[in-house]
C-alpha atoms as a PDB file:
ATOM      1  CA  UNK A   1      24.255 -10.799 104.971  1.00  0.00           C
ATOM      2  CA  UNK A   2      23.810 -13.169 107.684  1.00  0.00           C
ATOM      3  CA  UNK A   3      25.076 -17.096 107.544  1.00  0.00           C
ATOM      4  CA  UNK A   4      23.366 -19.837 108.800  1.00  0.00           C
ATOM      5  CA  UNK A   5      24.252 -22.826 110.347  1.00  0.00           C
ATOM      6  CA  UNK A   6      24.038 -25.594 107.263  1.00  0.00           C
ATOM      7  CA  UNK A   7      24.651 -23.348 104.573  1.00  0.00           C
ATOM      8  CA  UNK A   8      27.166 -24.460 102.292  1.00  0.00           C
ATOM      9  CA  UNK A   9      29.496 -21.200 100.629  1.00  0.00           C
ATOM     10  CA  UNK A  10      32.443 -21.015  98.587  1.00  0.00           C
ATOM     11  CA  UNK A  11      35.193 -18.680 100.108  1.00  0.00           C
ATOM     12  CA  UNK A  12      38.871 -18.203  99.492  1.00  0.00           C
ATOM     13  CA  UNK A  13      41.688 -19.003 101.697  1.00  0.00           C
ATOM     14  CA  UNK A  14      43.071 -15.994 102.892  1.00  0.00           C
ATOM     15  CA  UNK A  15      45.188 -16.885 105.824  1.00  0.00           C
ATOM     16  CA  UNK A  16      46.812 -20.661 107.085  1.00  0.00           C
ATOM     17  CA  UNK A  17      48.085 -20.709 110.668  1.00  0.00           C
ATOM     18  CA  UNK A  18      48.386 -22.905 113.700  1.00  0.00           C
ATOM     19  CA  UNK A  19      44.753 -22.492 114.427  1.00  0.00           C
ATOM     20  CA  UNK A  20      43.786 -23.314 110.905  1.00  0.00           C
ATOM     21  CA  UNK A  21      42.638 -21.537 107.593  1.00  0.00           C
ATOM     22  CA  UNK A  22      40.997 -18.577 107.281  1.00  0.00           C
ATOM     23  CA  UNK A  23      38.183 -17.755 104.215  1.00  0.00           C
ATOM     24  CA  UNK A  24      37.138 -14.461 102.933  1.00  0.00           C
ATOM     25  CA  UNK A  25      33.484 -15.167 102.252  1.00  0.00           C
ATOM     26  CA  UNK A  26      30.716 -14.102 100.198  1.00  0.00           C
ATOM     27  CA  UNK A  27      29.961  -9.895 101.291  1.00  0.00           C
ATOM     28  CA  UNK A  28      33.359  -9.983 103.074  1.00  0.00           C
ATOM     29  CA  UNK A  29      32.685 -11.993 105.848  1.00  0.00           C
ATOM     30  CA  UNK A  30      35.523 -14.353 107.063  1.00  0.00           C
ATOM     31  CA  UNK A  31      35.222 -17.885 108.996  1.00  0.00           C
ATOM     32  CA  UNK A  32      37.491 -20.532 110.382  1.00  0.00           C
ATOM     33  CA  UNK A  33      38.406 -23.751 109.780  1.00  0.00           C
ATOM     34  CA  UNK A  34      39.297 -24.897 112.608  1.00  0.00           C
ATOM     35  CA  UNK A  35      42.792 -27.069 111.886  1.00  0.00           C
ATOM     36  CA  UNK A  36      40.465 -29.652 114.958  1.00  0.00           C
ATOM     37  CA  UNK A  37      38.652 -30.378 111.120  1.00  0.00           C
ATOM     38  CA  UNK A  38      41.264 -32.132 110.025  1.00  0.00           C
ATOM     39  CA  UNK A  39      41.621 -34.702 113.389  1.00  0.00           C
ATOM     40  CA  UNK A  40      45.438 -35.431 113.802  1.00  0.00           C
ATOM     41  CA  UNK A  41      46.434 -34.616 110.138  1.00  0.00           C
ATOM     42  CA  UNK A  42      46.536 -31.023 110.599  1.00  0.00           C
ATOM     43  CA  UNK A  43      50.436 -30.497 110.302  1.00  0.00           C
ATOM     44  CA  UNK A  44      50.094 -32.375 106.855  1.00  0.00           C
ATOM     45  CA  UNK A  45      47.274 -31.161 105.224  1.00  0.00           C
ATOM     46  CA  UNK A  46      47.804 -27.650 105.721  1.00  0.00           C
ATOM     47  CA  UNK A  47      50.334 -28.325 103.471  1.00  0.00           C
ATOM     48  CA  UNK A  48      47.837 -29.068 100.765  1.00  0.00           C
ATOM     49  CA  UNK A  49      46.413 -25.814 101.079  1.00  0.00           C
ATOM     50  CA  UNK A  50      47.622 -22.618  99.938  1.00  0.00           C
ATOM     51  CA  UNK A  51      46.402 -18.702  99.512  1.00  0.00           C
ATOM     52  CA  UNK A  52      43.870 -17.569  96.878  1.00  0.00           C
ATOM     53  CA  UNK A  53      42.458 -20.908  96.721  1.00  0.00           C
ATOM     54  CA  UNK A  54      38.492 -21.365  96.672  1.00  0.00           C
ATOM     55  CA  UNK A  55      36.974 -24.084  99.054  1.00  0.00           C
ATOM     56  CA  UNK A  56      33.318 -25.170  99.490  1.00  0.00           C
ATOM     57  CA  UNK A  57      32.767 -24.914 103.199  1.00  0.00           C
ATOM     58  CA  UNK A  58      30.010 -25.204 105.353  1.00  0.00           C
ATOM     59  CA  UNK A  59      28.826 -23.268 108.778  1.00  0.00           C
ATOM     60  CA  UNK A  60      28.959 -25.032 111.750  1.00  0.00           C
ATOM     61  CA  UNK A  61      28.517 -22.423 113.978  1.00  0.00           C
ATOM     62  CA  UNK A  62      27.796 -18.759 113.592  1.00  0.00           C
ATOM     63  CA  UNK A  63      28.353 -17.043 117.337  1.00  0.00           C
ATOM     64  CA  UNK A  64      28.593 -13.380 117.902  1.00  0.00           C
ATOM     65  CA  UNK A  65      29.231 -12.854 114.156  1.00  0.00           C
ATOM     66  CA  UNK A  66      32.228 -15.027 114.323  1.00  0.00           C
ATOM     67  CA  UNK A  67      31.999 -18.014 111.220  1.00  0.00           C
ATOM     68  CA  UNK A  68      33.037 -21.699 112.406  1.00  0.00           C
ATOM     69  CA  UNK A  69      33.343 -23.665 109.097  1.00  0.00           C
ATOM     70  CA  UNK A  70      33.975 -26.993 108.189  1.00  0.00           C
ATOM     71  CA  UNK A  71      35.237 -28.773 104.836  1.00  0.00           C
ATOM     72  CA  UNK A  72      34.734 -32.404 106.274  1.00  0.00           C
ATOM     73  CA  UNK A  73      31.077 -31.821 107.066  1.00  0.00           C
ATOM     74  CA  UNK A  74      30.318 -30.453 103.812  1.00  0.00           C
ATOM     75  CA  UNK A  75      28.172 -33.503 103.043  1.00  0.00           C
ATOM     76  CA  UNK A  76      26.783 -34.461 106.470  1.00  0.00           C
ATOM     77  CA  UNK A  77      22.986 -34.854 106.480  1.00  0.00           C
ATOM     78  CA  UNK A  78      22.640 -33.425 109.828  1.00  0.00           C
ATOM     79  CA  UNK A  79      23.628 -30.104 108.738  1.00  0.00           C
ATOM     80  CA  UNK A  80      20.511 -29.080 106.616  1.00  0.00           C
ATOM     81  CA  UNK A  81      21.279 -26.135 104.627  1.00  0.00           C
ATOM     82  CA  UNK A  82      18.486 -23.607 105.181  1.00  0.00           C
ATOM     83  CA  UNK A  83      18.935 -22.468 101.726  1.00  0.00           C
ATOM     84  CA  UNK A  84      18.282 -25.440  99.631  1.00  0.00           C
ATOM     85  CA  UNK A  85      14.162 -25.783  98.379  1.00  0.00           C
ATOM     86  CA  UNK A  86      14.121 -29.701  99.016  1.00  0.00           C
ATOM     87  CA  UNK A  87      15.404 -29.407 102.351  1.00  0.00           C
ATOM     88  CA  UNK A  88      11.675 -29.503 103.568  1.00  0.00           C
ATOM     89  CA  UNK A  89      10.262 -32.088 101.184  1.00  0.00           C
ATOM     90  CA  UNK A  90       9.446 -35.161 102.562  1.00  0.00           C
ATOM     91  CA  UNK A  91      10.889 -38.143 101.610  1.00  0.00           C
ATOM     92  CA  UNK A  92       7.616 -39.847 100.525  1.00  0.00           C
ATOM     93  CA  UNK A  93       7.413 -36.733  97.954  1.00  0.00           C
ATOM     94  CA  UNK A  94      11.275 -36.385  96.900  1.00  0.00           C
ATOM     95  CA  UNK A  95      10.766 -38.372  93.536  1.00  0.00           C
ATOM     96  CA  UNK A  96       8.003 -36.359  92.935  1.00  0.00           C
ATOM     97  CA  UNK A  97       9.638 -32.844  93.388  1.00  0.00           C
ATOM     98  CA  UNK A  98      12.909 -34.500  92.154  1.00  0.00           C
ATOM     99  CA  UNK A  99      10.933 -35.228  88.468  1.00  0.00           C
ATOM    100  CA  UNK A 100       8.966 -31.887  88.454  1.00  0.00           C
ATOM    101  CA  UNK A 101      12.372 -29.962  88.749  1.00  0.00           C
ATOM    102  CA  UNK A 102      13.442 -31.965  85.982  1.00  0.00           C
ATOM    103  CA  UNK A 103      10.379 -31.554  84.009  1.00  0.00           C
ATOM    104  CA  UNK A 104      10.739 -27.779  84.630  1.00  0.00           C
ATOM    105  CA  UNK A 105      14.457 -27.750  83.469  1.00  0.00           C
ATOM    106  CA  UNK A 106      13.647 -29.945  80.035  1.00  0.00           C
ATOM    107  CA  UNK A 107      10.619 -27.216  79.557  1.00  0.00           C
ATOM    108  CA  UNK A 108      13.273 -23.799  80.158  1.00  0.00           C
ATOM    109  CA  UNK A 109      16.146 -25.508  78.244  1.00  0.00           C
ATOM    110  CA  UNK A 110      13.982 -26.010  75.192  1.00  0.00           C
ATOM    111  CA  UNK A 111      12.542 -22.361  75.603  1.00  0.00           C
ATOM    112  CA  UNK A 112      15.815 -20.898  75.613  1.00  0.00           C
ATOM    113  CA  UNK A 113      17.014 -23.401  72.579  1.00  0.00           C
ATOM    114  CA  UNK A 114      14.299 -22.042  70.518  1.00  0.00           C
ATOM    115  CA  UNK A 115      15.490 -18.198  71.324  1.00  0.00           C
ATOM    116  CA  UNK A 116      19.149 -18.956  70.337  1.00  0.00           C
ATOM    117  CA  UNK A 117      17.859 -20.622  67.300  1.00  0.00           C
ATOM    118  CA  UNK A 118      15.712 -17.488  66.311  1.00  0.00           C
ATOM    119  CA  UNK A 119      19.037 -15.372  67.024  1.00  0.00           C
END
């Protein structure tokens, strides 16, 4: 599986060191966090972190196979995620989308309502 820049993935910590924290990802690929994410607070919050725990990261950079990641970017706009289907609707046409999704959800719950009540 190949990772692109903006996707947002869960992984686990598998390694904390001076250079920062390493994830096993998804298909057991691994990234970085580089401990330059966390500006001058990296001595502390490594401290926050520990091994085994899960993270939602981001990829800020994908070169030669190596992962960059990022946990204070998770939310930045500029980083579009490549796998999310509104990520190309326009603005104009979000509310639109945004209430046929919904529309669409409302329609599947109540299908799968009436199957649990036929159970």
């Amino acid at each position: 599986m190949k990772y692109q820049v903006g996707e947002r993935v869960n992984g686990v910590i598998n390694n904390i060191t001076d250079l920062g924290i390493f994830l096993t990802l998804p298909h057991r690929h691994t990234g970085l966090i580089h401990y330059s994410d966390f500006g001058d607070n990296w001595l502390r919050e490594r401290n926050r972190y520990q091994k085994g725990q899960e993270l939602h990261v981001v990829i800020v950079h994908n070169r030669k196979g190596k992962l960059g990641l990022s946990l204070k970017r998770v939310n930045d706009s500029e980083l579009i995620d490549p796998k999310n289907q509104f990520s190309k609707t326009k603005e104009a046409d979000f509310a639109e989308v945004l209430n046929d999704t919904a529309r669409d959800a409302h329609k599947e719950i109540e299908k799968l309502k009436k199957v649990l009540n036929n159970n």
